[in-house]
N, C-alpha and C. Protein backbone atom coordinates (compact mmCIF):
# COMPACT_ATOMS: atom_id res chain seq x y z
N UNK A 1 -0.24 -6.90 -49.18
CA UNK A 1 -0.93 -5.93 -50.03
C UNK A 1 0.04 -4.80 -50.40
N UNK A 2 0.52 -4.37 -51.82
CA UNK A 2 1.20 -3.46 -51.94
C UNK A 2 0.50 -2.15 -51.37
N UNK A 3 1.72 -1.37 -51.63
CA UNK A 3 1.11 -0.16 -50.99
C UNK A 3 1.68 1.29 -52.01
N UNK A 4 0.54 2.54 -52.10
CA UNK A 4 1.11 3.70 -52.97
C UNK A 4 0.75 4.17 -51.81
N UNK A 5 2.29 5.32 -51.25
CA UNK A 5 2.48 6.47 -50.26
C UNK A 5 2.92 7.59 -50.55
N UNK A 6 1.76 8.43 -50.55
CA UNK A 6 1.85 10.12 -51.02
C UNK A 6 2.65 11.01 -49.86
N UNK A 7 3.50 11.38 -49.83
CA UNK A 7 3.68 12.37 -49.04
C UNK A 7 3.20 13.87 -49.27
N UNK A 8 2.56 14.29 -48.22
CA UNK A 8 2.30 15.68 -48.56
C UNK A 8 0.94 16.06 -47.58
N UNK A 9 1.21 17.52 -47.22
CA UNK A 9 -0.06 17.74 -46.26
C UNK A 9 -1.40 18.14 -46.82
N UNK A 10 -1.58 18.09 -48.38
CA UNK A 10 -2.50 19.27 -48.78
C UNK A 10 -3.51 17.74 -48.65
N UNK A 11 -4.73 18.51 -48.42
CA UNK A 11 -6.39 17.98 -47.76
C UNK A 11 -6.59 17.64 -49.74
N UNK A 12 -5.94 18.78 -50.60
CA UNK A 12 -7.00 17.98 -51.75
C UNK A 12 -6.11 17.32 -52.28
N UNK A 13 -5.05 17.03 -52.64
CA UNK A 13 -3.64 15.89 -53.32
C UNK A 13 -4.17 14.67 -52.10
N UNK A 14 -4.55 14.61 -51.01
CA UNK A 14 -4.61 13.41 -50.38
C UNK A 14 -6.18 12.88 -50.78
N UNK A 15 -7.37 13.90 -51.54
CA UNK A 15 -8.41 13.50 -51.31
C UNK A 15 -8.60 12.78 -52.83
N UNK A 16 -7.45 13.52 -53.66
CA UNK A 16 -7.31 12.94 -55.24
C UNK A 16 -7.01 11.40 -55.17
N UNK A 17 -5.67 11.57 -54.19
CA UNK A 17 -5.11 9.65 -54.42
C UNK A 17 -6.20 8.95 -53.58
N UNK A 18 -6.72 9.33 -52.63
CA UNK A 18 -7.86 8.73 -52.01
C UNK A 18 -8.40 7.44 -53.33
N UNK A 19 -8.68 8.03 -54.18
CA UNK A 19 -9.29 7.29 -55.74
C UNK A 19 -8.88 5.94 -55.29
N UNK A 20 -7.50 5.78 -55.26
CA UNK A 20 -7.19 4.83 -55.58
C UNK A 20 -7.03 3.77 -55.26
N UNK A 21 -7.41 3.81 -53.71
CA UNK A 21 -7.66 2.90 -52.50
C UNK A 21 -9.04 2.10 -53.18
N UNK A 22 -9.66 2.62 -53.87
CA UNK A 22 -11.29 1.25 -54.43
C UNK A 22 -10.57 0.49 -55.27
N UNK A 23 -9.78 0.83 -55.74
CA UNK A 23 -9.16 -0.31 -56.44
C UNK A 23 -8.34 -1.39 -56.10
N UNK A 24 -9.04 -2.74 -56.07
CA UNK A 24 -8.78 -3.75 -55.38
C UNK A 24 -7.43 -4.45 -55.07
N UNK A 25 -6.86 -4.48 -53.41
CA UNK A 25 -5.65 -4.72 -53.27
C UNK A 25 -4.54 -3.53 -53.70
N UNK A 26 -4.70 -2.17 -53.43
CA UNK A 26 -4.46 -1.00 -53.44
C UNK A 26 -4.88 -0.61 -52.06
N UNK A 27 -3.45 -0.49 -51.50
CA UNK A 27 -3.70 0.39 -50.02
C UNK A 27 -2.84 1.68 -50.42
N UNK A 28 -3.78 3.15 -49.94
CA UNK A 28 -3.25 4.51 -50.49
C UNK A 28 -2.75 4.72 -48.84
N UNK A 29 -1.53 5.27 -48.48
CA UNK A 29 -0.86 5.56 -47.21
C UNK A 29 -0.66 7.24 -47.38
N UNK A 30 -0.79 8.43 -46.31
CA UNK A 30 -0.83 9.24 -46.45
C UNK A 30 0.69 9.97 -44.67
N UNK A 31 1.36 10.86 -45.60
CA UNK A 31 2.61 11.04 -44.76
C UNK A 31 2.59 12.74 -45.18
N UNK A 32 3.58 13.21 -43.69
CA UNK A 32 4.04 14.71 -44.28
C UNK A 32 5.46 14.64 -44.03
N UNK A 33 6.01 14.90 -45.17
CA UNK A 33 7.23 15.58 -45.00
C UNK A 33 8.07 16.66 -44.15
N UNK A 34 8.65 16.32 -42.96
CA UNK A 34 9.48 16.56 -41.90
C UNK A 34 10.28 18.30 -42.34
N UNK A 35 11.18 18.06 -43.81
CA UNK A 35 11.80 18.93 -44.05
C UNK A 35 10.93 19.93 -44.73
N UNK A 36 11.46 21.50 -44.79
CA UNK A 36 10.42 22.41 -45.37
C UNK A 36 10.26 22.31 -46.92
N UNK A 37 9.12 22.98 -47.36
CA UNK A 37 9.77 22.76 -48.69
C UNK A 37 10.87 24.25 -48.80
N UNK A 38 11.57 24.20 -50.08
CA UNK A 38 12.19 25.33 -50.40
C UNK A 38 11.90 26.55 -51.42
N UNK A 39 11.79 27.65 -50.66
CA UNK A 39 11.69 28.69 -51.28
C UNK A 39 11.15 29.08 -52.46
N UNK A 40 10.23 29.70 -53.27
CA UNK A 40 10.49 29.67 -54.47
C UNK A 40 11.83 31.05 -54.83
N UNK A 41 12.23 31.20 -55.80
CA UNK A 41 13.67 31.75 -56.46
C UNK A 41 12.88 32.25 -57.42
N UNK A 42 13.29 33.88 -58.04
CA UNK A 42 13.10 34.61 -58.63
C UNK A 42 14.44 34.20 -60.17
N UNK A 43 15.52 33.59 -59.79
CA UNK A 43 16.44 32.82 -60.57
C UNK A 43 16.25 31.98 -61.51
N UNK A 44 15.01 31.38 -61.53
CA UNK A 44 14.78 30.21 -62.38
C UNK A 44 13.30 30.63 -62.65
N UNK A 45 13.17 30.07 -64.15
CA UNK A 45 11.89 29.99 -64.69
C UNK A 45 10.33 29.56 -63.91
N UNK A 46 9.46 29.51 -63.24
CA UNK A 46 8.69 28.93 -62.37
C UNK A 46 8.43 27.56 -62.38
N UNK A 47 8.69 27.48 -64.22
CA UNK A 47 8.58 25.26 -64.48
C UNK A 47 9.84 24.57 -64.30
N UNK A 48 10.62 25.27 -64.30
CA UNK A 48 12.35 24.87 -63.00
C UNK A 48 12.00 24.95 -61.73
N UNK A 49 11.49 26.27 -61.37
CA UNK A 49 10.95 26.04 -59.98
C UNK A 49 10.67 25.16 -59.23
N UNK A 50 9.74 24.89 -59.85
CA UNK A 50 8.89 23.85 -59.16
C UNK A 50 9.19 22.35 -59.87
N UNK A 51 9.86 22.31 -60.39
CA UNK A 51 10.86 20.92 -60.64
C UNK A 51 11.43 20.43 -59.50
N UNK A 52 12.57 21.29 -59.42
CA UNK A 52 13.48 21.69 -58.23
C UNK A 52 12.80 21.32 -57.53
N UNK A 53 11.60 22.35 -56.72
CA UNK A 53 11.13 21.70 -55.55
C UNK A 53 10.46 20.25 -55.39
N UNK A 54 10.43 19.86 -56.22
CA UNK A 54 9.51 18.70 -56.44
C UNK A 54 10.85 17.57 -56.30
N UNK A 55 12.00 17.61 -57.12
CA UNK A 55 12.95 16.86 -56.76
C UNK A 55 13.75 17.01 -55.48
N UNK A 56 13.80 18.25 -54.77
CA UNK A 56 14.22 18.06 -53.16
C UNK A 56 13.35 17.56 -52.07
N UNK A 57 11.70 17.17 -52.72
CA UNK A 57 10.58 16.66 -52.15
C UNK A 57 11.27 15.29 -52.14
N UNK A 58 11.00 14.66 -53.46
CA UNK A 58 12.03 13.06 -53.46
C UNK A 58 12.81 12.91 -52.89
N UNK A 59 13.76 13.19 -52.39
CA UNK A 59 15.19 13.19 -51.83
C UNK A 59 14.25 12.80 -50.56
N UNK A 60 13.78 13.89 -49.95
CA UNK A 60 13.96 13.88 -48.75
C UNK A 60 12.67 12.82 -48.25
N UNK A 61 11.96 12.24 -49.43
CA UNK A 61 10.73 11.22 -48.84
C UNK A 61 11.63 9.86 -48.96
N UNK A 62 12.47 9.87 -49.77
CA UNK A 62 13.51 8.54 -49.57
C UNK A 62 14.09 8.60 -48.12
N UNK A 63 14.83 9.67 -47.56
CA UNK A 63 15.39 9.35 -46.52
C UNK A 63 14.55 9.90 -45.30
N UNK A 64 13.38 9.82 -45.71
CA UNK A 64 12.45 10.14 -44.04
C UNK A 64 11.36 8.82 -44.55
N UNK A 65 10.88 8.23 -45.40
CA UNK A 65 10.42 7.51 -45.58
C UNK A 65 10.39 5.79 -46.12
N UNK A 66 11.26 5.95 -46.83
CA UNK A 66 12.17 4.54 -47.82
C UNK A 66 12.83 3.47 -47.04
N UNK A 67 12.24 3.47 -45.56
CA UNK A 67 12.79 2.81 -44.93
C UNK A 67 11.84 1.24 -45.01
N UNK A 68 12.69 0.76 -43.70
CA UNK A 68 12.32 -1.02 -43.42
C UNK A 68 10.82 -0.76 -43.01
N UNK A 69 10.22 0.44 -42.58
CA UNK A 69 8.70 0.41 -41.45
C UNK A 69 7.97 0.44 -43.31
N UNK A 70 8.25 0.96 -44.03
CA UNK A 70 7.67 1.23 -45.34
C UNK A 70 7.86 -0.12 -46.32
N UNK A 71 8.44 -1.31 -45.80
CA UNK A 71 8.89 -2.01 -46.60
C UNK A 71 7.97 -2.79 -47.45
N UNK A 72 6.44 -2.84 -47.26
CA UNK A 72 5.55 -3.07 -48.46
C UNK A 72 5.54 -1.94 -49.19
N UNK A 73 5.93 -0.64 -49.12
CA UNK A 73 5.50 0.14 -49.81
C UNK A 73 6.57 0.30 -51.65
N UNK A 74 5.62 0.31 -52.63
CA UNK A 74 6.29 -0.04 -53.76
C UNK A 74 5.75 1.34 -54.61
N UNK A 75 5.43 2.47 -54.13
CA UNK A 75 5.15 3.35 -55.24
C UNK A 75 5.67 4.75 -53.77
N UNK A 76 6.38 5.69 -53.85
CA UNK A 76 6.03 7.04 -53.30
C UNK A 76 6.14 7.80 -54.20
N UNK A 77 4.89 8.99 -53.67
CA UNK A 77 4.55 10.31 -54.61
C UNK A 77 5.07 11.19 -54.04
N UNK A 78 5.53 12.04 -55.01
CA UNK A 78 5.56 13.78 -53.92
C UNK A 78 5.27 14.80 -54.97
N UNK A 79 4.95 15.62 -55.00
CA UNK A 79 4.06 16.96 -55.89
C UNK A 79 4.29 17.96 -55.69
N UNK A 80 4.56 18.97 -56.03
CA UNK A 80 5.09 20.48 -55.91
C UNK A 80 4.13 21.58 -57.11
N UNK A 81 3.27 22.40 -56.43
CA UNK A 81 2.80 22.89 -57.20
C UNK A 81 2.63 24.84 -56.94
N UNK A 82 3.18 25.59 -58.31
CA UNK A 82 3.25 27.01 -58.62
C UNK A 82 2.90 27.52 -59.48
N UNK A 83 2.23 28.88 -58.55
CA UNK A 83 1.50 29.83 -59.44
C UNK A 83 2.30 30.81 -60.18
N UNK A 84 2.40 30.63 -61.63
CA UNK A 84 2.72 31.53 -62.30
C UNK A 84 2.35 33.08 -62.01
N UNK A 85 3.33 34.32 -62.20
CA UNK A 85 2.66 35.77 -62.26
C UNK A 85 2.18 36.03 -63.46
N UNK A 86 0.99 36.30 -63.86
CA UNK A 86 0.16 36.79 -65.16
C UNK A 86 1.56 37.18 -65.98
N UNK A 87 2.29 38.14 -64.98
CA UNK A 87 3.49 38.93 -65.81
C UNK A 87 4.82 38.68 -66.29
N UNK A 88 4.55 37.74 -65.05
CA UNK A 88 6.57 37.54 -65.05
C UNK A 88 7.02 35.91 -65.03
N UNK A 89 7.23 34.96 -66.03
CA UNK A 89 7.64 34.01 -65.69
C UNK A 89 8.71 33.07 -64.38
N UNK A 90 8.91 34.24 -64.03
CA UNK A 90 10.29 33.82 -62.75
C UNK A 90 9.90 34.27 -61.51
N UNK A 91 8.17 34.56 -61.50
CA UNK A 91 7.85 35.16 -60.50
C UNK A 91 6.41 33.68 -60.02
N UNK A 92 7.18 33.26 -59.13
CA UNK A 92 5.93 32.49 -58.52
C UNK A 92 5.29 33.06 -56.99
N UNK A 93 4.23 32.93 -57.55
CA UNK A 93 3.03 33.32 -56.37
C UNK A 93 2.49 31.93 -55.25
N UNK A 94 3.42 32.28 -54.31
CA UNK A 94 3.67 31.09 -53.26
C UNK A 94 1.66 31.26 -52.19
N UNK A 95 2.44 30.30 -51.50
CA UNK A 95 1.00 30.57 -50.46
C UNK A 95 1.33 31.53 -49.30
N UNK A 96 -0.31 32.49 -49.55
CA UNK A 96 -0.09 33.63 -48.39
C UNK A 96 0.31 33.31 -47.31
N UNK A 97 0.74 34.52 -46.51
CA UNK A 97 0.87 34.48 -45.64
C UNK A 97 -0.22 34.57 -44.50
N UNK A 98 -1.03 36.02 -44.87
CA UNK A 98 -2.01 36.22 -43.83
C UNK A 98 -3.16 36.50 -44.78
N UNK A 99 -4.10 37.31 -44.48
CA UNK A 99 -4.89 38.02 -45.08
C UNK A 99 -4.58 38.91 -46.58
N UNK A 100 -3.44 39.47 -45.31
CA UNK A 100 -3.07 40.73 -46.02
C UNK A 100 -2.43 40.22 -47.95
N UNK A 101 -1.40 39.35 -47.32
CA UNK A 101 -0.99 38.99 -48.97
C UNK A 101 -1.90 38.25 -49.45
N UNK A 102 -2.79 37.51 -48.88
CA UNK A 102 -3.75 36.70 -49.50
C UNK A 102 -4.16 37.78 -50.38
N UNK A 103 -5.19 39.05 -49.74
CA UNK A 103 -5.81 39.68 -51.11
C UNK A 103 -4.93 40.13 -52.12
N UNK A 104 -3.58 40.80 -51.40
CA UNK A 104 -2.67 41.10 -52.75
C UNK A 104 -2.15 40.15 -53.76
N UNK A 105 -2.39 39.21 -53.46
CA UNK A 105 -2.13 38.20 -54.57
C UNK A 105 -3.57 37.59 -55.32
N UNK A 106 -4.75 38.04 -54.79
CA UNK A 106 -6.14 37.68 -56.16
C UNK A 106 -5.94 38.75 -56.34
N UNK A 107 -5.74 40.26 -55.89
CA UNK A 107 -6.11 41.37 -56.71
C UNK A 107 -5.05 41.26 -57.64
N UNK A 108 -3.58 40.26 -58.00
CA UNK A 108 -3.35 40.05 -58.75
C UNK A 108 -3.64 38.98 -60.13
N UNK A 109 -4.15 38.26 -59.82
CA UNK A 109 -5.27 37.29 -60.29
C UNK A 109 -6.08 37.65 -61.32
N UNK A 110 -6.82 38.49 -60.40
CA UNK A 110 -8.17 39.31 -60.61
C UNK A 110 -8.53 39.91 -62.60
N UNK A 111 -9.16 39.11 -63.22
CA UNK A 111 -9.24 39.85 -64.64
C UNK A 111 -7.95 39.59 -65.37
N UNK A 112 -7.40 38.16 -64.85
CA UNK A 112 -6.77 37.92 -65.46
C UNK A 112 -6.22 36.73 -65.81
N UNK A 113 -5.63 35.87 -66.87
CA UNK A 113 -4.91 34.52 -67.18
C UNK A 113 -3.86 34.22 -66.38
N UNK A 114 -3.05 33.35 -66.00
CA UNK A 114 -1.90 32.85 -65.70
C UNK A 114 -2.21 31.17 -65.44
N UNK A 115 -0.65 30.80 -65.49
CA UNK A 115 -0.09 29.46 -65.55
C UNK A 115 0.01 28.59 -64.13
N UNK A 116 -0.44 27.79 -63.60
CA UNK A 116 -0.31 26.82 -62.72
C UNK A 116 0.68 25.86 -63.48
N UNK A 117 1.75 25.72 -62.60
CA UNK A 117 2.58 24.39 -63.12
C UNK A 117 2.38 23.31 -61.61
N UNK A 118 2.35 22.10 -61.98
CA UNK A 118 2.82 21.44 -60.94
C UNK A 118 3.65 19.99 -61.73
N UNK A 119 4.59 19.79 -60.53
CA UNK A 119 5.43 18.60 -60.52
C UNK A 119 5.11 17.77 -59.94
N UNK A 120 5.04 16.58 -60.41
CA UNK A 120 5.24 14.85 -59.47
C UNK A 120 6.04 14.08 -59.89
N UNK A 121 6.70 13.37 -58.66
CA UNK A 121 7.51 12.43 -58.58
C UNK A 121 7.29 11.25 -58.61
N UNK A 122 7.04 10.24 -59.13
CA UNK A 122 7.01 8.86 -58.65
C UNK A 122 8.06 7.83 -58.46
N UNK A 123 8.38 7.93 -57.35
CA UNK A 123 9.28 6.95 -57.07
C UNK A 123 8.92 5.36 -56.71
N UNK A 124 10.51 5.03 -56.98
CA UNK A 124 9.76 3.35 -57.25
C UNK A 124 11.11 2.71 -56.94
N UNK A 125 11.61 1.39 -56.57
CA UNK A 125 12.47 1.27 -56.08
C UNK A 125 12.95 0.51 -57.42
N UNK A 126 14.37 0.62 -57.59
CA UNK A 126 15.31 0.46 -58.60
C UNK A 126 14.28 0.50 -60.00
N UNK A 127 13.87 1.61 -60.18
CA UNK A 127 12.76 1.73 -61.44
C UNK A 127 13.56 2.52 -62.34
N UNK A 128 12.55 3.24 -62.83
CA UNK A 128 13.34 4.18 -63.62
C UNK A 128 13.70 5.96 -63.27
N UNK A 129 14.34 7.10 -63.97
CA UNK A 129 14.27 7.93 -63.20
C UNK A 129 16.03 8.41 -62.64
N UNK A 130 15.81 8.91 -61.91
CA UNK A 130 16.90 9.74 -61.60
C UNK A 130 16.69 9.05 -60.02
N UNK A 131 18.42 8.45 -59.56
CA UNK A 131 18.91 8.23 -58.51
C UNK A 131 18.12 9.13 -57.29
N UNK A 132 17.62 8.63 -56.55
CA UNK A 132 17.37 9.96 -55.21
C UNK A 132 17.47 9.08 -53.81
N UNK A 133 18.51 7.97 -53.80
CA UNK A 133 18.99 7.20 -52.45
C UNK A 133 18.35 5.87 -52.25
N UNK A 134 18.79 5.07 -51.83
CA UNK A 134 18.82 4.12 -51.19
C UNK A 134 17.93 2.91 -52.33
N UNK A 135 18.37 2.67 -53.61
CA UNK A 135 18.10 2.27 -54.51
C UNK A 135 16.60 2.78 -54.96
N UNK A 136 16.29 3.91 -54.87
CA UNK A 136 15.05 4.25 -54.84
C UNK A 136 15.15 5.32 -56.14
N UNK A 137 14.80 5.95 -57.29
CA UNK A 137 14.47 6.10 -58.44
C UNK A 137 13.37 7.06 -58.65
N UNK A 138 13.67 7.99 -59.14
CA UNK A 138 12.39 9.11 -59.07
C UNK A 138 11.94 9.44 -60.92
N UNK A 139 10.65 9.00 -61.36
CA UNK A 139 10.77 9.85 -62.82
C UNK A 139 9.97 10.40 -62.21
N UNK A 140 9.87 11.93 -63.02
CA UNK A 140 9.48 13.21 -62.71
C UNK A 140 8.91 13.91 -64.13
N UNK A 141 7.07 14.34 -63.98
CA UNK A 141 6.67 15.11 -64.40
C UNK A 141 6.55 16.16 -64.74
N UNK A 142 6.59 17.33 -65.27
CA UNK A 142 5.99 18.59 -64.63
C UNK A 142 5.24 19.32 -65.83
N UNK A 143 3.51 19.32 -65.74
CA UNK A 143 2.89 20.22 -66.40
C UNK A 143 2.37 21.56 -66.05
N UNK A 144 1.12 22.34 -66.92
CA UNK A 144 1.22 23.69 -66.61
C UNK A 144 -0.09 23.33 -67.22
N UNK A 145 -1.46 24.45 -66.50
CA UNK A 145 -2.25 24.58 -67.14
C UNK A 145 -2.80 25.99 -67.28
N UNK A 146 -3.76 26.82 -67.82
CA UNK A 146 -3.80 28.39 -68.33
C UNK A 146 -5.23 28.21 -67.13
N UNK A 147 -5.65 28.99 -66.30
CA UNK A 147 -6.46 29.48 -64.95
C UNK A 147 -6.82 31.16 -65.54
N UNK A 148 -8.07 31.15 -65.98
CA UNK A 148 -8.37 32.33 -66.03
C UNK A 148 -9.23 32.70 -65.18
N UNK A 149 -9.40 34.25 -64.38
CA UNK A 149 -9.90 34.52 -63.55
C UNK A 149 -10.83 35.63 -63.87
N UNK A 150 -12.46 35.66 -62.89
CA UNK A 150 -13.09 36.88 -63.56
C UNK A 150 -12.55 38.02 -62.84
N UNK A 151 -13.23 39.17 -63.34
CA UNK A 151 -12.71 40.43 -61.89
C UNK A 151 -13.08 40.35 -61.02
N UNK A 152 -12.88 40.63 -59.71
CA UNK A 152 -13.64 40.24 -58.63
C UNK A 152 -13.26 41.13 -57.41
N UNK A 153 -14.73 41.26 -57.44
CA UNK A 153 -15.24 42.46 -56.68
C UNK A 153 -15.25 42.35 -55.37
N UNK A 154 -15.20 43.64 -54.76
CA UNK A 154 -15.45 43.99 -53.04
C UNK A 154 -15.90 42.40 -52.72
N UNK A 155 -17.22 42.16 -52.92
CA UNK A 155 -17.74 42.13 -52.14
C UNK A 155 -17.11 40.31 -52.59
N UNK A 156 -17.20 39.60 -53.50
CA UNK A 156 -16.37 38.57 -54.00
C UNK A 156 -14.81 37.88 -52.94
N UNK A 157 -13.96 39.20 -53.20
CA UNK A 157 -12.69 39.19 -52.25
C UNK A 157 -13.38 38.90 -50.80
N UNK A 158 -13.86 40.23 -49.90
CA UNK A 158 -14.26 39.96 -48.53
C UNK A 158 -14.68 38.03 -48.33
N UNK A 159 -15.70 37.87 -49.18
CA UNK A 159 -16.11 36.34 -48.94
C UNK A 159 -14.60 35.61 -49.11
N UNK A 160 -13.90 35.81 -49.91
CA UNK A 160 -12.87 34.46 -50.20
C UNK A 160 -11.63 35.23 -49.24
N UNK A 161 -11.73 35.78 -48.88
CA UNK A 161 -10.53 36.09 -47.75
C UNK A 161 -11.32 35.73 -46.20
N UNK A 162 -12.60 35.95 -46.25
CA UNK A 162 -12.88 35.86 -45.08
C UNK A 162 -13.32 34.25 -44.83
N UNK A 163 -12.99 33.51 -45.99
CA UNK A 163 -13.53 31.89 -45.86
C UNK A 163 -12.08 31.26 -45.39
N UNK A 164 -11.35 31.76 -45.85
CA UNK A 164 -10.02 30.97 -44.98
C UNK A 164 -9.56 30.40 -46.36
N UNK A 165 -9.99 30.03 -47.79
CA UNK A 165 -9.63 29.08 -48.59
C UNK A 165 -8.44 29.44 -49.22
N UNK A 166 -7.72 30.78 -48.60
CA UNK A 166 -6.40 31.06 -49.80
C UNK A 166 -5.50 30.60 -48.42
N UNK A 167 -6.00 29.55 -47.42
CA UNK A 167 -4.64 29.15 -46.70
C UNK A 167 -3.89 28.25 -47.40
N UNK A 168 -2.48 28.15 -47.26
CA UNK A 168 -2.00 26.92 -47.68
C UNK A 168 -2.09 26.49 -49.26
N UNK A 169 -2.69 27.67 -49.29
CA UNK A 169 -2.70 26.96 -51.41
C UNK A 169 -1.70 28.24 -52.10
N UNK A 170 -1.62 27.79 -53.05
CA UNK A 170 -0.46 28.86 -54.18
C UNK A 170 -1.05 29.39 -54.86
N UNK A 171 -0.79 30.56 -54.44
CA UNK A 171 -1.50 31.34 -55.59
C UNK A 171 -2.81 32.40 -54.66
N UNK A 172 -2.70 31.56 -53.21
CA UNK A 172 -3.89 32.12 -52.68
C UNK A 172 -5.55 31.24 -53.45
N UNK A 173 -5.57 30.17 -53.82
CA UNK A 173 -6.79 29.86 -53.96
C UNK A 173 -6.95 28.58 -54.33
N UNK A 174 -8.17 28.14 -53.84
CA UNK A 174 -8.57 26.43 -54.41
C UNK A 174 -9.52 26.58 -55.37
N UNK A 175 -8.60 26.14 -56.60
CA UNK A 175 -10.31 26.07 -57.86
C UNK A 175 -10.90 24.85 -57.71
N UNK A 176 -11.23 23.96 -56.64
CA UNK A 176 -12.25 23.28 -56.50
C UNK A 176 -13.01 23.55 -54.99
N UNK A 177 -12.96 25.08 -54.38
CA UNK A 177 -13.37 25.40 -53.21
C UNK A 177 -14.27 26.96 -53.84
N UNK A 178 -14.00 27.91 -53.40
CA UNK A 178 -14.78 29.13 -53.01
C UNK A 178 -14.65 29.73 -54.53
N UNK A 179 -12.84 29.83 -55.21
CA UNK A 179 -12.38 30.37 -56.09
C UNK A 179 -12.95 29.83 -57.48
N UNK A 180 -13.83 28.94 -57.15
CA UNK A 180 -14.05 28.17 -58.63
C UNK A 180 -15.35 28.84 -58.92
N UNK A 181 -16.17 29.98 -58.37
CA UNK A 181 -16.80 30.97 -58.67
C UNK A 181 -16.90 31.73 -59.55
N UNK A 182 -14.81 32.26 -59.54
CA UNK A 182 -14.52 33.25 -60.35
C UNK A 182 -13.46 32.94 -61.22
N UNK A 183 -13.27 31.61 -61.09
CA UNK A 183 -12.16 31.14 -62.14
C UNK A 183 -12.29 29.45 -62.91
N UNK A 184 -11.63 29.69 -63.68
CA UNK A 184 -11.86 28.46 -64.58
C UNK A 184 -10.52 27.63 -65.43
N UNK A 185 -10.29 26.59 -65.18
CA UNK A 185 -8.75 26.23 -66.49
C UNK A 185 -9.57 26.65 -68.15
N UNK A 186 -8.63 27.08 -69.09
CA UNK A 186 -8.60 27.42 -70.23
C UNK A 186 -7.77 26.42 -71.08
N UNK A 187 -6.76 25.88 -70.62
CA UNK A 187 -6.23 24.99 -71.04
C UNK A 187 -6.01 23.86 -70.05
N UNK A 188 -5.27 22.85 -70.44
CA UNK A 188 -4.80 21.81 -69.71
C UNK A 188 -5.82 21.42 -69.02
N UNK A 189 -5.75 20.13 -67.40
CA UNK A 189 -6.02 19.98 -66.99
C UNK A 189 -6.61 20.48 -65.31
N UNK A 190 -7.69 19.86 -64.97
CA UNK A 190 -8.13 20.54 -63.65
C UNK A 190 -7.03 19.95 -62.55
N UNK A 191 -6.60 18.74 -62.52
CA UNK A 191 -5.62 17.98 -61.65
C UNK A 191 -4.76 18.85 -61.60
N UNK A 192 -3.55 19.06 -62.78
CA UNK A 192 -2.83 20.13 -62.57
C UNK A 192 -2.92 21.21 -61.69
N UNK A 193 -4.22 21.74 -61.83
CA UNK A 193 -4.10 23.20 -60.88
C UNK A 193 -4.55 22.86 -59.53
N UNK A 194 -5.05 21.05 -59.15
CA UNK A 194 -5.39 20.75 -58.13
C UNK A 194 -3.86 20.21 -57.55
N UNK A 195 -2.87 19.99 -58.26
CA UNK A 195 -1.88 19.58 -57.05
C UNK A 195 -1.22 18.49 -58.03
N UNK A 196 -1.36 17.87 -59.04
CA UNK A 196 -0.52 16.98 -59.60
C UNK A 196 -0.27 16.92 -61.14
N UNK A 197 0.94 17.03 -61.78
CA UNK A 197 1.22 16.50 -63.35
C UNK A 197 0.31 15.71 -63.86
N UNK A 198 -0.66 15.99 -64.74
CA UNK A 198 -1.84 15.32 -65.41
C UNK A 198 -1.40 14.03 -65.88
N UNK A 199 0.12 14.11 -66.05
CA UNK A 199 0.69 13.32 -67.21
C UNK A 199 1.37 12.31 -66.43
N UNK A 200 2.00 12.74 -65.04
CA UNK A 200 2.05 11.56 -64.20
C UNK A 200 0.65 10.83 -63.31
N UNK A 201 0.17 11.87 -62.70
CA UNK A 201 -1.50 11.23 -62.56
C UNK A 201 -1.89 10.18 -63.52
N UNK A 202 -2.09 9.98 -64.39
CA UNK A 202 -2.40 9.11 -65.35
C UNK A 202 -1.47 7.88 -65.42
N UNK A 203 -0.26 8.04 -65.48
CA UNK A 203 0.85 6.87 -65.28
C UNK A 203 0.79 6.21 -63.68
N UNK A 204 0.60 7.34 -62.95
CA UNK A 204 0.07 6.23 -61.20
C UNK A 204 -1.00 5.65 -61.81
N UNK A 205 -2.13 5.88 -62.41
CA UNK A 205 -3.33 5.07 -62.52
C UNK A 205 -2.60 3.78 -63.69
N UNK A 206 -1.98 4.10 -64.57
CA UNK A 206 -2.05 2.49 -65.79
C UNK A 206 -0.78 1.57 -64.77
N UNK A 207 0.09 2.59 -63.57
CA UNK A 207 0.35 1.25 -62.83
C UNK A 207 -0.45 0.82 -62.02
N UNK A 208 -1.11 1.39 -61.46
CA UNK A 208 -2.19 0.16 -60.58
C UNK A 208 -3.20 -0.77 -61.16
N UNK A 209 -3.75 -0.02 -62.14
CA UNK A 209 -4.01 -0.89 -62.72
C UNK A 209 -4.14 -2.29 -63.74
């Protein structure tokens, strides 16, 4: 039975490819990546950004993963996804730390538009794509979609800081959890701001199927 293997820890990118396991003779395998990711950089545009990170994701799922124990496996994913600053293109809004930056980053939010970009990789062995080891081949996505947010009040913040949902996400929030209250995509796609390139999402689906 072939196999598609996502690397990555996020609960909703694993609950998306989940999909794809009903589709018959499709086994979805779920892994985390060993190395950290890297930094975001005030140096590069945020849709470089998160390119970048998305291609040092590849690299390093070839050589922690691309091995002989993986050897049915014929598709790996990896995804990198950043929150644009309303203001500053070179300014990405990573995932909080505690509380504390959690609220300082919706009260940046707050009453206002900005850009979600995310990247995916699909690697495939001697496919197409850019070299990333051991005959393994990465083409690479990366879209952006417009997340507008309402203002949000005392009492709004207390609930979404005190629910835990700006852990681990960029930007401080899940628009398919607490935040989808006060915010909405304006453009593009919902996938995008959930964790994957709309435009590769769609190309994993016309290969499996």
């Amino acid at each position: 039975m072939p196999a598609i293997l996502l690397a990555s820890a996020s609960e909703r990118r694993r609950a998306i490819m989940a999909d794809f396991s009903e589709i018959d003779g499709i086994e979805v395998r779920f892994s985390v990546l060993k190395e950290p990711e890297p930094e975001p950089s005030t140096n590069l545009e945020v849709h470089l950004q998160v390119e970048s990170s998305c291609m040092h994701k590849a690299r390093s799922a070839v050589l922690e993963l691309g091995n002989d124990e993986n050897s049915d496996v014929e598709i790996i994913v990896v995804s990198d996804t950043l929150v644009e600053d309303p203001d500053d293109s070179r300014v990405a809004l990573g995932k909080p730390e505690d509380k504390v930056s959690a609220a300082s980053t919706l009260i940046r939010l707050s009453g206002s538009r900005h850009k979600v970009w995310s990247s995916t990789a699909i690697i495939t062995r001697n496919g197409a794509g850019l070299e990333v080891g051991a005959g393994w081949r990465a083409a690479i996505w990366t879209d952006f979609s417009i997340v507008e947010f309402d203002e949000i009040g005392t009492d709004g913040m207390e609930d979404l800081i005190g629910s835990g949902s700006w852990f681990g996400k960029a930007g401080g929030y899940d628009l398919a959890g607490k935040a989808g209250s006060f915010s909405r995509v304006v453009e593009g796609e919902d996938v995008t701001v959930l964790g994957f390139s709309a435009r590769a999402f769609k190309e994993i689906g016309g290969i499996l199927l």
